[in-house]
N, C-alpha and C. Protein backbone atom coordinates (compact mmCIF):
# COMPACT_ATOMS: atom_id res chain seq x y z
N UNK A 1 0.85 -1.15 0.00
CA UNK A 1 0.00 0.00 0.00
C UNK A 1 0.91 1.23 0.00
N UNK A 2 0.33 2.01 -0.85
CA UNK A 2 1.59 3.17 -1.29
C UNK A 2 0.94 4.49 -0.42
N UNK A 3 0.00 4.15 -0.06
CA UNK A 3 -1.01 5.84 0.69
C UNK A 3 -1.44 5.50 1.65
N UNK A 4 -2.19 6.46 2.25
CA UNK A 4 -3.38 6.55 3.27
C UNK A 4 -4.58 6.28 2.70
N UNK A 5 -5.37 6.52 1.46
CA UNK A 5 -6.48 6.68 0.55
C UNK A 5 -6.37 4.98 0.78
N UNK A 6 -5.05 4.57 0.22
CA UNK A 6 -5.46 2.87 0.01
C UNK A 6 -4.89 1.61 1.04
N UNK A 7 -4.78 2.40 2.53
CA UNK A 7 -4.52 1.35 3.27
C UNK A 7 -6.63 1.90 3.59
N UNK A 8 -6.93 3.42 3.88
CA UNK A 8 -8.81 2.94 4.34
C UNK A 8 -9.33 2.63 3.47
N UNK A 9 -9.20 2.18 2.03
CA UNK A 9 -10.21 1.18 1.19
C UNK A 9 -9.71 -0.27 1.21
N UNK A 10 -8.77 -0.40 1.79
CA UNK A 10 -8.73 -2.17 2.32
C UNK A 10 -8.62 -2.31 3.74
N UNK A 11 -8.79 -1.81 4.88
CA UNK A 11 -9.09 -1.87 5.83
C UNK A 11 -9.71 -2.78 6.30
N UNK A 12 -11.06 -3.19 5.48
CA UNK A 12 -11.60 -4.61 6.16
C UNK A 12 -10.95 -5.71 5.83
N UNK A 13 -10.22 -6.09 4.62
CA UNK A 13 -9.20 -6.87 4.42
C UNK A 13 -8.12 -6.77 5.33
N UNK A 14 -7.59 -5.67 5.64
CA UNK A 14 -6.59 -5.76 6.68
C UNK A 14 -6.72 -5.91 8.24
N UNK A 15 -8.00 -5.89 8.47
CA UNK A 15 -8.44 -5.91 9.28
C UNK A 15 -8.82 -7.33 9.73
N UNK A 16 -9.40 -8.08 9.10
CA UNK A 16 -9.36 -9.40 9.06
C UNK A 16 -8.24 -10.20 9.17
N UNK A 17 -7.05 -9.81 7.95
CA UNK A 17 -5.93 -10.46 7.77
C UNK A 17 -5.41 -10.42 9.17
N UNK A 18 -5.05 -9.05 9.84
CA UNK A 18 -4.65 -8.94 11.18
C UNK A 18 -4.99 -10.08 12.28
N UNK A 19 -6.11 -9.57 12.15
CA UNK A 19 -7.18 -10.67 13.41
C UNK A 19 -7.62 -12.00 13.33
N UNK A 20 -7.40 -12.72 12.21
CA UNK A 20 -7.70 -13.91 12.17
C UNK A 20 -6.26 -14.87 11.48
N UNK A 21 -5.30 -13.96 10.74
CA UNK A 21 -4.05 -14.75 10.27
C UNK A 21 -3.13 -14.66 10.75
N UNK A 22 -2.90 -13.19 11.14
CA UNK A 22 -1.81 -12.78 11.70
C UNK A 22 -1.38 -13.61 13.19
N UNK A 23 -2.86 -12.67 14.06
CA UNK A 23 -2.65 -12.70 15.31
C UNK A 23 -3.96 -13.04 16.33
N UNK A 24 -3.96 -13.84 17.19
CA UNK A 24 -5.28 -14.00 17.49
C UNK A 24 -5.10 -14.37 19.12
N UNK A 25 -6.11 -14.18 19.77
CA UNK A 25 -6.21 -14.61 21.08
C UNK A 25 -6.73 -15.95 21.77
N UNK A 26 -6.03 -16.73 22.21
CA UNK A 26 -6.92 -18.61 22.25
C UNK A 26 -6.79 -18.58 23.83
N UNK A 27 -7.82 -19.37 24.08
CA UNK A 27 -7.74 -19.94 25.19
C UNK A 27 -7.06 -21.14 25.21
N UNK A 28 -6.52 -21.20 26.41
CA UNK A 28 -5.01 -22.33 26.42
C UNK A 28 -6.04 -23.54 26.85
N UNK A 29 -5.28 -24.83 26.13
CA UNK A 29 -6.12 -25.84 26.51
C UNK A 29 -4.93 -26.84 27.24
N UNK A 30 -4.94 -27.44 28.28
CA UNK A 30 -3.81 -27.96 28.53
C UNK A 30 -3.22 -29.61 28.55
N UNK A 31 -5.06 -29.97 27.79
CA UNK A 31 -4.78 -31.53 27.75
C UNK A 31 -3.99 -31.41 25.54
N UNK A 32 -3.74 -29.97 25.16
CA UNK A 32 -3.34 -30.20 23.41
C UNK A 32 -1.94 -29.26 23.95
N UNK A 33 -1.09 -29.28 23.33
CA UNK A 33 -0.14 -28.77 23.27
C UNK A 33 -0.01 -27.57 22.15
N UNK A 34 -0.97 -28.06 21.18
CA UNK A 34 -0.51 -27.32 20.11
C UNK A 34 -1.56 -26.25 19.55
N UNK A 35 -0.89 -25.36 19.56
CA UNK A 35 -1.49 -23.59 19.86
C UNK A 35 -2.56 -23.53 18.88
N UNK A 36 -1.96 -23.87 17.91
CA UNK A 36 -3.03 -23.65 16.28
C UNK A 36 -4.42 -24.47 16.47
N UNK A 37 -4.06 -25.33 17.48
CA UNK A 37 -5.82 -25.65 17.96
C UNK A 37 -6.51 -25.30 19.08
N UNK A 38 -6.09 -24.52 19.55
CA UNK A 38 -6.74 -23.86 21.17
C UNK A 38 -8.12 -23.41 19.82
N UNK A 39 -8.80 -23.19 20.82
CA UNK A 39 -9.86 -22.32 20.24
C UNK A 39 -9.68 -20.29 20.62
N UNK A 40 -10.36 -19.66 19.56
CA UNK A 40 -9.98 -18.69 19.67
C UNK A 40 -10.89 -18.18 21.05
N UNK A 41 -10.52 -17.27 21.84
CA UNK A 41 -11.18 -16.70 22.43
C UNK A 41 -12.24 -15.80 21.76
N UNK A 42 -13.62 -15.67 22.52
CA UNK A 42 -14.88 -15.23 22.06
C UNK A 42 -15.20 -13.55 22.27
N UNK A 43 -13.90 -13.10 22.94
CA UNK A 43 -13.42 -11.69 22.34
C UNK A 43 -12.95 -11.35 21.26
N UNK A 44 -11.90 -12.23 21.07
CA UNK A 44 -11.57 -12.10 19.44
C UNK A 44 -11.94 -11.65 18.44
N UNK A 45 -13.11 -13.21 18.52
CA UNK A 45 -13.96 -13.31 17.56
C UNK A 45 -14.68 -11.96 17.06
N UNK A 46 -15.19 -11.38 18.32
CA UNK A 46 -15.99 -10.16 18.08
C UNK A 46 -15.44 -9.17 17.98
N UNK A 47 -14.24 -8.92 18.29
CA UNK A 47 -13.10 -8.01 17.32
C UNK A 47 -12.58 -7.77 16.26
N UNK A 48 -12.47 -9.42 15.98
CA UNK A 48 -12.31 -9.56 14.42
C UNK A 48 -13.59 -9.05 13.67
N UNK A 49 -14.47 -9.30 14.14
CA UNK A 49 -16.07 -9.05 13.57
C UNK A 49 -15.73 -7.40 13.17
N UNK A 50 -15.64 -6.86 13.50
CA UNK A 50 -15.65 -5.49 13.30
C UNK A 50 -15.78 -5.11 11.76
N UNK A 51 -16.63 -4.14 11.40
CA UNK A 51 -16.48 -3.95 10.19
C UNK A 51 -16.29 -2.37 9.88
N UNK A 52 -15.09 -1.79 9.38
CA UNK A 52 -14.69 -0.50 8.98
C UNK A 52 -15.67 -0.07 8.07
N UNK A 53 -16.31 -0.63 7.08
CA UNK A 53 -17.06 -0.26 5.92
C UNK A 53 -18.05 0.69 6.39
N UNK A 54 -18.69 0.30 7.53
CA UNK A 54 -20.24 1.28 7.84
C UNK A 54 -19.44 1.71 8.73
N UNK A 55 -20.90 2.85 8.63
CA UNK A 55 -20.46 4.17 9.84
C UNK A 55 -21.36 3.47 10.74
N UNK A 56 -20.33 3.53 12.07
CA UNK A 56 -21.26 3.77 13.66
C UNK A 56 -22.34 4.40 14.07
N UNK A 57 -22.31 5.85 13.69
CA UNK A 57 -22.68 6.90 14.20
C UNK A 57 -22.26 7.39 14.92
N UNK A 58 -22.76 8.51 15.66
CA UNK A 58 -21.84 8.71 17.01
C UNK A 58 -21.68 8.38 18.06
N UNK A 59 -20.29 8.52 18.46
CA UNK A 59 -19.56 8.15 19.73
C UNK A 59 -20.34 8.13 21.12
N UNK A 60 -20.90 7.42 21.65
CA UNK A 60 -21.07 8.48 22.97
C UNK A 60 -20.02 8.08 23.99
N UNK A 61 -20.00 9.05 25.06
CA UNK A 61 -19.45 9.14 26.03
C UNK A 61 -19.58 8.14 26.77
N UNK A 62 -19.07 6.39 27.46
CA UNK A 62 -19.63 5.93 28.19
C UNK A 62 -18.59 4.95 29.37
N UNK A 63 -17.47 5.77 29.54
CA UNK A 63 -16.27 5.00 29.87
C UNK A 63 -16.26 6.06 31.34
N UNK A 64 -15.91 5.62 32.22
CA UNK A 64 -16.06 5.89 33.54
C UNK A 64 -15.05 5.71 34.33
N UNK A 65 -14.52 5.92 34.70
CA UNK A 65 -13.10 5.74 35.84
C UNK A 65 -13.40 5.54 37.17
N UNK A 66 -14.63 5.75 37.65
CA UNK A 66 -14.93 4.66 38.57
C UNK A 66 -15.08 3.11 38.69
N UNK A 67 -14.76 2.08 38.08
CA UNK A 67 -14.47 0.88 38.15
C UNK A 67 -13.42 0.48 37.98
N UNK A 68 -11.99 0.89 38.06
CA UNK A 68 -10.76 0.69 37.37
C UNK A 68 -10.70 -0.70 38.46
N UNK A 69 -9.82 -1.46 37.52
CA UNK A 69 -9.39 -2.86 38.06
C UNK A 69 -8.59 -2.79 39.53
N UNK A 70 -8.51 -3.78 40.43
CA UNK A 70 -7.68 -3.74 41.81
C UNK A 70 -6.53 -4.11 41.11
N UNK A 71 -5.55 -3.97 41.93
CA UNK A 71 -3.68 -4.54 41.79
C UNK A 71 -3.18 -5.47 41.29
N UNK A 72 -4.29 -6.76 42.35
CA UNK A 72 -4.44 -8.53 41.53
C UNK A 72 -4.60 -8.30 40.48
N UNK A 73 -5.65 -7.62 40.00
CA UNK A 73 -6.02 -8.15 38.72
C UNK A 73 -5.35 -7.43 37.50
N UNK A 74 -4.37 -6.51 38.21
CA UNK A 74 -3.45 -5.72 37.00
C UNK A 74 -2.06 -6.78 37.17
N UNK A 75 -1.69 -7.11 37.92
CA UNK A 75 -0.74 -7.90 38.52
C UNK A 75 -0.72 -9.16 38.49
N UNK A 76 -1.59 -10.11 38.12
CA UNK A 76 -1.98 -11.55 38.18
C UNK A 76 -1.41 -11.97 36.80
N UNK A 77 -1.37 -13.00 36.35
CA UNK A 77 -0.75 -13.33 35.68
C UNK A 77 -1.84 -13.93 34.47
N UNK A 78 -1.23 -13.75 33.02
CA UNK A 78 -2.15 -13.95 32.08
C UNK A 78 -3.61 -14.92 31.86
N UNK A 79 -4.71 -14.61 31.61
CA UNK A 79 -5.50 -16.08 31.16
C UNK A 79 -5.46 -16.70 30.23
N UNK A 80 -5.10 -15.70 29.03
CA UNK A 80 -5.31 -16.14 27.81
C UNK A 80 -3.74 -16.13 27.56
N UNK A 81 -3.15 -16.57 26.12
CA UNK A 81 -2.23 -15.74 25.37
C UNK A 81 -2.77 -15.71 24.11
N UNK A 82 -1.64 -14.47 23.35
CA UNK A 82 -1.58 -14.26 22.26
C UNK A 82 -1.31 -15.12 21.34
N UNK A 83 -1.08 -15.96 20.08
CA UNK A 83 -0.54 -16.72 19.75
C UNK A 83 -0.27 -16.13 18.18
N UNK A 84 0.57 -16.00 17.71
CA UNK A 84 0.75 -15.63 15.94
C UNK A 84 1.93 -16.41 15.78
């Protein structure tokens, strides 16, 4: 991709490619060893889902800084991994 104009008219292609070839999130299974069959996590999935093509509409405001996570749970150690 030589521009900006033509990385946002393939965006959902790249967007996909990213999230489902590249790089993806699995839940670890510990009776398989082997990563390429964990199943993906069901965040993912709905990340990957995303589609750039349509408009949202607008944004609203709905993120709050009253619930921020405790220490453990910034501090605890992974559930998932990444796997690419």
């Amino acid at each position: 991709m030589s521009s900006l104009e033509s990385v946002l008219v393939n965006l959902n292609g790249l967007w996909s490619y990213a999230t489902t070839e590249w790089l993806r999130l699995t839940e670890p299974n510990p009776q398989d060893a082997t990563r390429a069959r964990w199943p993906t996590h069901p965040l993912w999935v709905a990340l990957a889902c995303v589609d750039w093509e349509t408009s949202g509409g607008v944004l609203l405001k709905r993120f709050t800084n009253a619930r921020l996570p405790d220490e453990k749970r910034l501090y605890s150690p992974p559930l998932y991994q990444l796997s690419y």
